[in-house]
C-alpha atoms as a PDB file:
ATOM      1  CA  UNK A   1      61.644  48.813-152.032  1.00  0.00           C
ATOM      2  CA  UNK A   2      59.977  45.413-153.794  1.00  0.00           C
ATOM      3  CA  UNK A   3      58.809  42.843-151.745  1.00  0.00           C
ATOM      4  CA  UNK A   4      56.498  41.122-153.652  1.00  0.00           C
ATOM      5  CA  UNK A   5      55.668  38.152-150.731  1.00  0.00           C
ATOM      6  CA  UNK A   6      56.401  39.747-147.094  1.00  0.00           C
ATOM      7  CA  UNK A   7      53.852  37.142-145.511  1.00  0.00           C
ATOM      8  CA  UNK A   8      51.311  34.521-146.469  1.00  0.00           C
ATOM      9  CA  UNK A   9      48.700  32.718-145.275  1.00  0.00           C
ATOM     10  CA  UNK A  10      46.008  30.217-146.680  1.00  0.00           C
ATOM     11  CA  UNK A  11      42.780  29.536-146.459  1.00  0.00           C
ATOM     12  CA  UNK A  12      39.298  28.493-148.429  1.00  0.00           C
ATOM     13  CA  UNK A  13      36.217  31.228-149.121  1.00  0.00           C
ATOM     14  CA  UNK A  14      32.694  30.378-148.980  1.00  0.00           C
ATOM     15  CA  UNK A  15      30.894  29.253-152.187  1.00  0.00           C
ATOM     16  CA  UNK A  16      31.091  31.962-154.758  1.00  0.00           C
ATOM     17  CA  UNK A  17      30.126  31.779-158.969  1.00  0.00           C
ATOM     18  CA  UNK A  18      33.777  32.309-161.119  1.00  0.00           C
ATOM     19  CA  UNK A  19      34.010  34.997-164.062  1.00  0.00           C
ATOM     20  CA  UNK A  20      36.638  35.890-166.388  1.00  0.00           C
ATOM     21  CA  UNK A  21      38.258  32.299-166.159  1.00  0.00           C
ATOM     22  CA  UNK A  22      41.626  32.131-167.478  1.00  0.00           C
ATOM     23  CA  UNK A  23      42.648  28.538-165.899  1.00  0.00           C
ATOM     24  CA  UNK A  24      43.408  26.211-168.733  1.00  0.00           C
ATOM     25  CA  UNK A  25      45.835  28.258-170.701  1.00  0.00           C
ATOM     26  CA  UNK A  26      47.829  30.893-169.290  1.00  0.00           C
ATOM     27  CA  UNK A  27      47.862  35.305-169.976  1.00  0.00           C
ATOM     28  CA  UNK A  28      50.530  35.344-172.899  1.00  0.00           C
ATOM     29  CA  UNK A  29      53.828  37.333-172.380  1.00  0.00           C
ATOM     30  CA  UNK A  30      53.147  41.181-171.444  1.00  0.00           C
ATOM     31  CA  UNK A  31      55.585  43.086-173.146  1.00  0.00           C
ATOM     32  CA  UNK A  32      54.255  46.272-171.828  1.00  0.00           C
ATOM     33  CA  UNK A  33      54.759  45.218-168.249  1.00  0.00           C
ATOM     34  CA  UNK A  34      57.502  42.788-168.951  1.00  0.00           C
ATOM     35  CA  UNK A  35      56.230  40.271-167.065  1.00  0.00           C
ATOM     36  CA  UNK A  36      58.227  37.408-166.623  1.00  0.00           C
ATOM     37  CA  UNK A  37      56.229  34.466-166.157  1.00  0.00           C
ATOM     38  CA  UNK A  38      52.241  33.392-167.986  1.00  0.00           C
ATOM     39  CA  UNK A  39      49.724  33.575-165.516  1.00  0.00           C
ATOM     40  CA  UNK A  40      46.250  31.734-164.301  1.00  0.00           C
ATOM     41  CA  UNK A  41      43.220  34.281-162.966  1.00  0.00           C
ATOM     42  CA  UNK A  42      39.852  34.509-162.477  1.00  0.00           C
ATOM     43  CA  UNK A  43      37.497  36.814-160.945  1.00  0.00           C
ATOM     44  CA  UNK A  44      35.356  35.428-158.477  1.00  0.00           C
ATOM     45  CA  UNK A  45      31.673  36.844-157.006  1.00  0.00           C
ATOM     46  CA  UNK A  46      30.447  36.174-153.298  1.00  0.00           C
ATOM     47  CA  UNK A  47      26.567  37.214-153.134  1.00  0.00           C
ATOM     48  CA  UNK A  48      25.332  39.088-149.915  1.00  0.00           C
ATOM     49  CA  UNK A  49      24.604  36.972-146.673  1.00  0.00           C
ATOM     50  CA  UNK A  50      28.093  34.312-147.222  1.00  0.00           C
ATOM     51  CA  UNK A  51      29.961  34.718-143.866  1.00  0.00           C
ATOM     52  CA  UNK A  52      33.239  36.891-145.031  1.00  0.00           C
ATOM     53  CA  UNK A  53      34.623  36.464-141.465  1.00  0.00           C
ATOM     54  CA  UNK A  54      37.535  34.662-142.157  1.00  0.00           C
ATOM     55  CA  UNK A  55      38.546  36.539-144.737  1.00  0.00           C
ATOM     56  CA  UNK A  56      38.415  39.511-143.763  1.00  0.00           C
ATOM     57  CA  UNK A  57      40.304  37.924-140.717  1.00  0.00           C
ATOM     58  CA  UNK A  58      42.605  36.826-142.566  1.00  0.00           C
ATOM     59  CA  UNK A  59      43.588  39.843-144.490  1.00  0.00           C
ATOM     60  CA  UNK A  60      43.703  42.064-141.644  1.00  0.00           C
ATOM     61  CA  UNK A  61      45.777  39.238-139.830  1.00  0.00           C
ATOM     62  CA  UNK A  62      48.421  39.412-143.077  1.00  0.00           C
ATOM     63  CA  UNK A  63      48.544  43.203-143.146  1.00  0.00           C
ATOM     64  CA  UNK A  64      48.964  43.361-139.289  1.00  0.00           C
ATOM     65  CA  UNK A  65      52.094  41.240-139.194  1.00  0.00           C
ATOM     66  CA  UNK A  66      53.363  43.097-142.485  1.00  0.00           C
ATOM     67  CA  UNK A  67      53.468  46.287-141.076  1.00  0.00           C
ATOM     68  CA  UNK A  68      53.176  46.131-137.248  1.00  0.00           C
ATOM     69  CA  UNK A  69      54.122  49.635-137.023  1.00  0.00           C
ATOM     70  CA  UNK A  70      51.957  51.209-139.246  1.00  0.00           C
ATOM     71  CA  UNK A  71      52.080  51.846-143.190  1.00  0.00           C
ATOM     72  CA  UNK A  72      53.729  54.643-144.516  1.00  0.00           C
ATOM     73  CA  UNK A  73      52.239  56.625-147.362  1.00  0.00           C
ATOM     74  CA  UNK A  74      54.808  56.148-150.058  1.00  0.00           C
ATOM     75  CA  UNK A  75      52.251  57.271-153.191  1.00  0.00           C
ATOM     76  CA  UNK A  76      53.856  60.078-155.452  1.00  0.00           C
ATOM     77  CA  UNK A  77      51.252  62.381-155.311  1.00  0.00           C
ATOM     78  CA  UNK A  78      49.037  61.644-151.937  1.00  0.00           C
ATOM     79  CA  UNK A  79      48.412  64.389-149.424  1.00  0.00           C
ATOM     80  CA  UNK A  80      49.636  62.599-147.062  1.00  0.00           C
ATOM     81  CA  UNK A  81      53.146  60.964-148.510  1.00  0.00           C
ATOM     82  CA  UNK A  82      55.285  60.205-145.738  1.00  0.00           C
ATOM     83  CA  UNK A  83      52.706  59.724-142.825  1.00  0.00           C
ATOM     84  CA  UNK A  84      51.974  56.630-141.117  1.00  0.00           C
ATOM     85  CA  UNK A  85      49.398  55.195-140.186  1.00  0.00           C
ATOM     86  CA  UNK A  86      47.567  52.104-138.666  1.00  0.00           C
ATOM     87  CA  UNK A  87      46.214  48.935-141.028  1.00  0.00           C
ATOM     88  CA  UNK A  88      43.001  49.634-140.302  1.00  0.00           C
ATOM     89  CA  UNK A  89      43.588  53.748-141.084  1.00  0.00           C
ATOM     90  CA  UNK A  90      45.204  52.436-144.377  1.00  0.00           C
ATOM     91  CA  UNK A  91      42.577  50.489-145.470  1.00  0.00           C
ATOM     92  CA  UNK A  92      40.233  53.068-145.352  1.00  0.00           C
ATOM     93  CA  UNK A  93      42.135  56.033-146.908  1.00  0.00           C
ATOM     94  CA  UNK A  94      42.481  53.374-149.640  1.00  0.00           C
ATOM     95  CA  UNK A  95      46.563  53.667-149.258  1.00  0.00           C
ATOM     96  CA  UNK A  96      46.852  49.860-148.821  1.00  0.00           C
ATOM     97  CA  UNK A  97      45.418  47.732-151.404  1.00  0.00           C
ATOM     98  CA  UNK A  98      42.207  45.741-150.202  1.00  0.00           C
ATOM     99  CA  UNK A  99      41.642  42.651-152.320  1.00  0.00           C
ATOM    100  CA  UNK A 100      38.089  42.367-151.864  1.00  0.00           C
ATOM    101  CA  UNK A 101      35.948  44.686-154.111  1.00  0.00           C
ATOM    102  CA  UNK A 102      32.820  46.213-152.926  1.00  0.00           C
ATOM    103  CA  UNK A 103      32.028  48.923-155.397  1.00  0.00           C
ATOM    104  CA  UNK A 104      29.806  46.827-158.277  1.00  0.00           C
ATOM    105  CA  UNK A 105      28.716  49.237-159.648  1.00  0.00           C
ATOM    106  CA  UNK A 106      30.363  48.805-162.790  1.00  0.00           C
ATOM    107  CA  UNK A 107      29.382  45.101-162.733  1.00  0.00           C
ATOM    108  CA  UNK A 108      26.559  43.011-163.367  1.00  0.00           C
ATOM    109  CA  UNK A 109      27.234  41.690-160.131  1.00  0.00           C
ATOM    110  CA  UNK A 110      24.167  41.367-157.711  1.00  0.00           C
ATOM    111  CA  UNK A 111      23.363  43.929-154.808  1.00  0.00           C
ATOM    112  CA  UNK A 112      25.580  43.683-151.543  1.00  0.00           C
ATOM    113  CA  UNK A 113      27.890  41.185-152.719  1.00  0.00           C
ATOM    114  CA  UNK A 114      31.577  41.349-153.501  1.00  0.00           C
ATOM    115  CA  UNK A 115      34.219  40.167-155.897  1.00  0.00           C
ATOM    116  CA  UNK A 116      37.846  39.425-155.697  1.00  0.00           C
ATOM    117  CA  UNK A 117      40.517  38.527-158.387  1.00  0.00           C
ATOM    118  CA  UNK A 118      43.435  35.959-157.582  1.00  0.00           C
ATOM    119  CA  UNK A 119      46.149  34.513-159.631  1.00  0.00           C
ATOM    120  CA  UNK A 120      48.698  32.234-160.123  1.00  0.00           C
ATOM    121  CA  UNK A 121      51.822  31.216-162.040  1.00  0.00           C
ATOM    122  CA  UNK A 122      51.244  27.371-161.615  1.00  0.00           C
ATOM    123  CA  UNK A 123      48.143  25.981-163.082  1.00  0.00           C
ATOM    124  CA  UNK A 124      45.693  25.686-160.343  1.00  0.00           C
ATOM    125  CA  UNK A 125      44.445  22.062-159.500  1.00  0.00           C
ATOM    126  CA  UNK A 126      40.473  21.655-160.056  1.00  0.00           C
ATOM    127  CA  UNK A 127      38.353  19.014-157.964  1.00  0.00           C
ATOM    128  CA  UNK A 128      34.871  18.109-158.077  1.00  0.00           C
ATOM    129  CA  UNK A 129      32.517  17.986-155.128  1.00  0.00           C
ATOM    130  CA  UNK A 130      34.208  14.775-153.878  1.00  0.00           C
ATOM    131  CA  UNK A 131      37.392  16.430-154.457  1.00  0.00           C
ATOM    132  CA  UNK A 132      38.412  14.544-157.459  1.00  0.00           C
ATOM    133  CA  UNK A 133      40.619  15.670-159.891  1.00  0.00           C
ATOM    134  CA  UNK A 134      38.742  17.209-163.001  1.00  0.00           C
ATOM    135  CA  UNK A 135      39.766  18.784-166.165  1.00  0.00           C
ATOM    136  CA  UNK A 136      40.527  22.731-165.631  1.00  0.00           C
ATOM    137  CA  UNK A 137      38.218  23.458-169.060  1.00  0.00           C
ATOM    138  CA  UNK A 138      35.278  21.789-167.368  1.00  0.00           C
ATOM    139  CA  UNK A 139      35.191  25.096-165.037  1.00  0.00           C
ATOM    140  CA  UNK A 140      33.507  27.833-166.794  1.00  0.00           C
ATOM    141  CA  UNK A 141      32.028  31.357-166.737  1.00  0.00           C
ATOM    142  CA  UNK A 142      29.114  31.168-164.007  1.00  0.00           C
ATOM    143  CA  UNK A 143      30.227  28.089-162.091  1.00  0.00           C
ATOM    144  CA  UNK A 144      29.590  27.844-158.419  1.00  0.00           C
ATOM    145  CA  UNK A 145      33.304  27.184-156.330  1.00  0.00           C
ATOM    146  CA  UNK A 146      34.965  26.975-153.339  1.00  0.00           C
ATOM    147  CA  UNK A 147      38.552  28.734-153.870  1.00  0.00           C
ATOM    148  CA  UNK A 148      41.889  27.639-151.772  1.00  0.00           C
ATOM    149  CA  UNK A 149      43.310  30.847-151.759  1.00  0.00           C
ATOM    150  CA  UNK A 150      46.809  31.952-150.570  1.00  0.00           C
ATOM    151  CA  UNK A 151      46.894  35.407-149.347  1.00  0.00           C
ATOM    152  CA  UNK A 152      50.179  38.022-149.543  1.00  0.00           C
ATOM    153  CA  UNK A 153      51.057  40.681-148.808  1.00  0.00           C
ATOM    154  CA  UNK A 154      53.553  42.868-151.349  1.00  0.00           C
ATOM    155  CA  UNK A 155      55.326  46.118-151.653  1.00  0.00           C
ATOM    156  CA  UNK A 156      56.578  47.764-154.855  1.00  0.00           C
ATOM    157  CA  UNK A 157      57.146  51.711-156.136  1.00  0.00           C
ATOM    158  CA  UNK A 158      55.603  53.311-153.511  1.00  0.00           C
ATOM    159  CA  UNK A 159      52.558  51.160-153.566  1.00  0.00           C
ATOM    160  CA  UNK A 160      51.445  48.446-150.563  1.00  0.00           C
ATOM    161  CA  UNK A 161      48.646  46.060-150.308  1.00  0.00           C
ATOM    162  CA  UNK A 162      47.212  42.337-149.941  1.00  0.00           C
ATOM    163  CA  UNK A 163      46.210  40.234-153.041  1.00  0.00           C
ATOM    164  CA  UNK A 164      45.328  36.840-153.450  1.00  0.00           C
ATOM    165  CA  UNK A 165      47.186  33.787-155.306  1.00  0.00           C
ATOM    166  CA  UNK A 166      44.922  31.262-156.857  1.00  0.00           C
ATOM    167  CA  UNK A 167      45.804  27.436-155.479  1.00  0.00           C
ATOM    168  CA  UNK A 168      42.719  25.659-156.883  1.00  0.00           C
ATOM    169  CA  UNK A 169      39.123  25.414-157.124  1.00  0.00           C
ATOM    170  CA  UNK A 170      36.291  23.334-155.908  1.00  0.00           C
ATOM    171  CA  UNK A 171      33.552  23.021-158.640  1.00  0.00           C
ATOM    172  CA  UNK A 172      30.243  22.503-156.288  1.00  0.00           C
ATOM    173  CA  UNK A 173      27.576  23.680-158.533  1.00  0.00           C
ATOM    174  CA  UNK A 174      27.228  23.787-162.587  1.00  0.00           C
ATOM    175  CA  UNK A 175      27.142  27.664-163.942  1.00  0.00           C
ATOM    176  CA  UNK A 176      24.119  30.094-164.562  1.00  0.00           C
ATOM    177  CA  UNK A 177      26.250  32.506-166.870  1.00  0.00           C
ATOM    178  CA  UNK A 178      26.214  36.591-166.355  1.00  0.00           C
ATOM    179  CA  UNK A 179      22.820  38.467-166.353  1.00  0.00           C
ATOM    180  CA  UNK A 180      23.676  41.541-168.841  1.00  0.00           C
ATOM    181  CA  UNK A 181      21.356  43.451-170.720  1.00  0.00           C
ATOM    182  CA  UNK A 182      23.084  46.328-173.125  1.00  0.00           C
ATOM    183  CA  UNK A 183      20.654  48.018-173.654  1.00  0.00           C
ATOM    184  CA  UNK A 184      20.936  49.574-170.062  1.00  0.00           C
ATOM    185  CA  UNK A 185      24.463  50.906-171.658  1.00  0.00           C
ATOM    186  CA  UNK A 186      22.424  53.132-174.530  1.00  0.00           C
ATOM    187  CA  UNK A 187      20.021  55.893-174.439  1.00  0.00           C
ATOM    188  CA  UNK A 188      17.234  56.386-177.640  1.00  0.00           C
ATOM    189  CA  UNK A 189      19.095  58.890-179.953  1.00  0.00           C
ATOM    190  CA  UNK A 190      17.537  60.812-183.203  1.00  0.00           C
ATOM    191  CA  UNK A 191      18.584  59.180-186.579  1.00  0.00           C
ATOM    192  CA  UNK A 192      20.965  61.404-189.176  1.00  0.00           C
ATOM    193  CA  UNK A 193      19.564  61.388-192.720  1.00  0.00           C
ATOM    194  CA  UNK A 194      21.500  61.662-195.049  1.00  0.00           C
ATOM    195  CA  UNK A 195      20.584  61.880-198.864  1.00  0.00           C
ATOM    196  CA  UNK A 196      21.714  60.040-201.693  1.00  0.00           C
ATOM    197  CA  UNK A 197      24.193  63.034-203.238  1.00  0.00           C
ATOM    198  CA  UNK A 198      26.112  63.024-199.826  1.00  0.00           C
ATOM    199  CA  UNK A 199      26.686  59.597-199.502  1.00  0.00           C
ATOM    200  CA  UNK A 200      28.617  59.490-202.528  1.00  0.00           C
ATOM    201  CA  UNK A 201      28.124  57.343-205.837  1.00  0.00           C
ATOM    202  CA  UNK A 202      30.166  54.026-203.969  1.00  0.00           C
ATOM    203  CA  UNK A 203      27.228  54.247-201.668  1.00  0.00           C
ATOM    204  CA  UNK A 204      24.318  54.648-204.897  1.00  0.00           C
ATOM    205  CA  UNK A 205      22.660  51.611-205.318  1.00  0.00           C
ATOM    206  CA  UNK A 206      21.927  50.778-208.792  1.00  0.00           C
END
């Protein structure tokens, strides 16, 4: 089965800093996927202590009247293919999709937030904080935003979840860019020497 849009609802998050902006000029072509149609994304970071209520609401309120009698565990190679079971059940074992990401720890995000992506094949419409219309390149890595958010629910080879389509963004707050140090990434290692002979004469400096 592929049902990419089973139901949808809208609504706005609380203020949140954008990363990974692709708004101005759309994802080329994918040949690999053979996607059809350029897309808009973004990833976008909610710090700990923003009230996720609705959200959360909202999602569960999607994937309730998606599958009001339970998801069945289509994936190829689950333990439990063909059982059913209840939104909230599904959630948890991680057989239907969640779009909001709470593992960071492979971000530079800060402790006890969370993260979501959404995208869109129309251009999403930017507005200042007195919702006028502003350029999409004036929103940057960093920024602080409201998102208007439609949220879906899909189905497609054996896989079910909820995701999020991007329908435009409030700029409320100028960016503060992502805190990254790389040196975290590397551990001190011991230097190879290596003489003269072995680097060869192209190497030899005259």
């Amino acid at each position: 089965m592929s049902d990419f849009i089973k139901t949808r609802e809208k609504l706005t998050t609380p203020r949140g800093f954008t990363y990974w902006v692709t708004i101005t000029d759309p994802l080329p072509y994918n040949e690999k996927f053979k996607k059809q149609e350029d897309q808009y994304n973004l990833q976008f970071m909610i710090e700990d202590g923003q009230d996720l209520s609705k959200l959360q609401e909202a999602i569960l309120r999607v994937a309730k009247a998606s599958w009001p009698k339970g998801v069945k565990d289509a994936r190829q190679h689950s333990e439990t293919k063909g059982q059913t079971f209840t939104v909230a059940q599904a959630f948890k074992k991680r057989i239907l999709h969640n779009p909001l990401f709470t593992d960071i720890s492979e971000t530079s995000y800060p402790e006890g937030s969370v993260y979501l992506r959404a995208k869109s094949y129309r251009k999403p419409v930017c507005v200042d904080h007195n919702r006028n219309k502003i350029d999409n390149s004036s929103i940057g890595i960093g920024d602080e935003c409201i998102l208007s958010l439609s949220i879906y629910s899909w189905e497609f080879s054996g896989n079910v979840g909820i995701s999020f389509g991007l329908e435009g963004i409030q700029k409320v707050g100028q960016g503060r860019g992502i805190e990254y140090d790389p040196t975290k990434d590397f551990e001190n290692q011991v230097v190879t020497e290596v003489t003269p002979a072995e680097q060869g004469e192209e190497y030899m400096v005259a």
